[in-house]
Protein backbone atom coordinates (compact mmCIF):
# COMPACT_ATOMS: atom_id res chain seq x y z
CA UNK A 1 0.00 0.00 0.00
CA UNK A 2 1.64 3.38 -0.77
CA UNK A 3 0.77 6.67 0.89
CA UNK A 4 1.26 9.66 -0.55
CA UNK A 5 2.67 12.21 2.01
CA UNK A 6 2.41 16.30 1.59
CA UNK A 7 4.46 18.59 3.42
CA UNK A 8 3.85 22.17 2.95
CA UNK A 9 6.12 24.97 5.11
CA UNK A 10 4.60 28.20 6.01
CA UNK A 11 6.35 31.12 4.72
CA UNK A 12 7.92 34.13 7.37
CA UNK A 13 8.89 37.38 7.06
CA UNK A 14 11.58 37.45 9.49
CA UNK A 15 13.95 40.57 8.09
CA UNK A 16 16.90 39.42 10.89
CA UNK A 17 16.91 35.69 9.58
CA UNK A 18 16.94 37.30 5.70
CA UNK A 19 19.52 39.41 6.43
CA UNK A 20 21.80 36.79 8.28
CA UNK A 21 21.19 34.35 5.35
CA UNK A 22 22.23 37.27 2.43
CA UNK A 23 24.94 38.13 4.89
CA UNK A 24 26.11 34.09 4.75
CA UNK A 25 26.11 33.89 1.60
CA UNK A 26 27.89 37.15 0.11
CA UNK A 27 30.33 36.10 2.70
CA UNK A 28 30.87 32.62 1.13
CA UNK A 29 31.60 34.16 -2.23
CA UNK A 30 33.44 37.16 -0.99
CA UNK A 31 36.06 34.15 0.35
CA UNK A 32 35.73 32.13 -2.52
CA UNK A 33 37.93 35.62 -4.57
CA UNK A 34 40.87 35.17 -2.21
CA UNK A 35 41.09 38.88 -1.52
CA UNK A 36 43.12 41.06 1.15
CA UNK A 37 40.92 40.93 4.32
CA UNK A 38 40.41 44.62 4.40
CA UNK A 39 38.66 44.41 1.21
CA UNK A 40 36.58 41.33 1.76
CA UNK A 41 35.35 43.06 4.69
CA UNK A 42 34.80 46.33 3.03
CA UNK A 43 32.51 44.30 0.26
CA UNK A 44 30.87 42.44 2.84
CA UNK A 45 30.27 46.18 4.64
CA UNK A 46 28.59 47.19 0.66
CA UNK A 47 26.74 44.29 0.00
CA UNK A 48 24.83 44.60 3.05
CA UNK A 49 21.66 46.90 2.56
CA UNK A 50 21.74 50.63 4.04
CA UNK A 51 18.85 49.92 6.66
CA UNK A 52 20.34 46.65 7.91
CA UNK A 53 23.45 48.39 8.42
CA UNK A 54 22.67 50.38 11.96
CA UNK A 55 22.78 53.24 10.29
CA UNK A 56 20.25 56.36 11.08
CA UNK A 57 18.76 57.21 7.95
């Protein structure tokens, strides 16, 4: 006998979990260019959007 299964997720809007994942991500392929530090962490600083930064607008 064979059961067919569903699953279904429920979507979130959880801005600090999207942020941490883009963050992740950009990260991964910032490393991936073997750059100087300094710039990899500049980039990372760029890719990052303006409001998730801390900064007052």
């Amino acid at each position: 006998m064979r059961k067919k299964v569903q699953i279904r997720t429920v979507s979130e809007g959880n801005d600090a979990t999207n942020v941490w994942i883009q963050h992740l991500v950009n990260r991964i392929i910032i490393e991936q260019l073997n750059l100087p530090h300094r710039l990899q962490a500049k980039l990372l600083y760029e890719t990052l959007p303006k409001n998730k930064r801390g900064e007052m607008k």
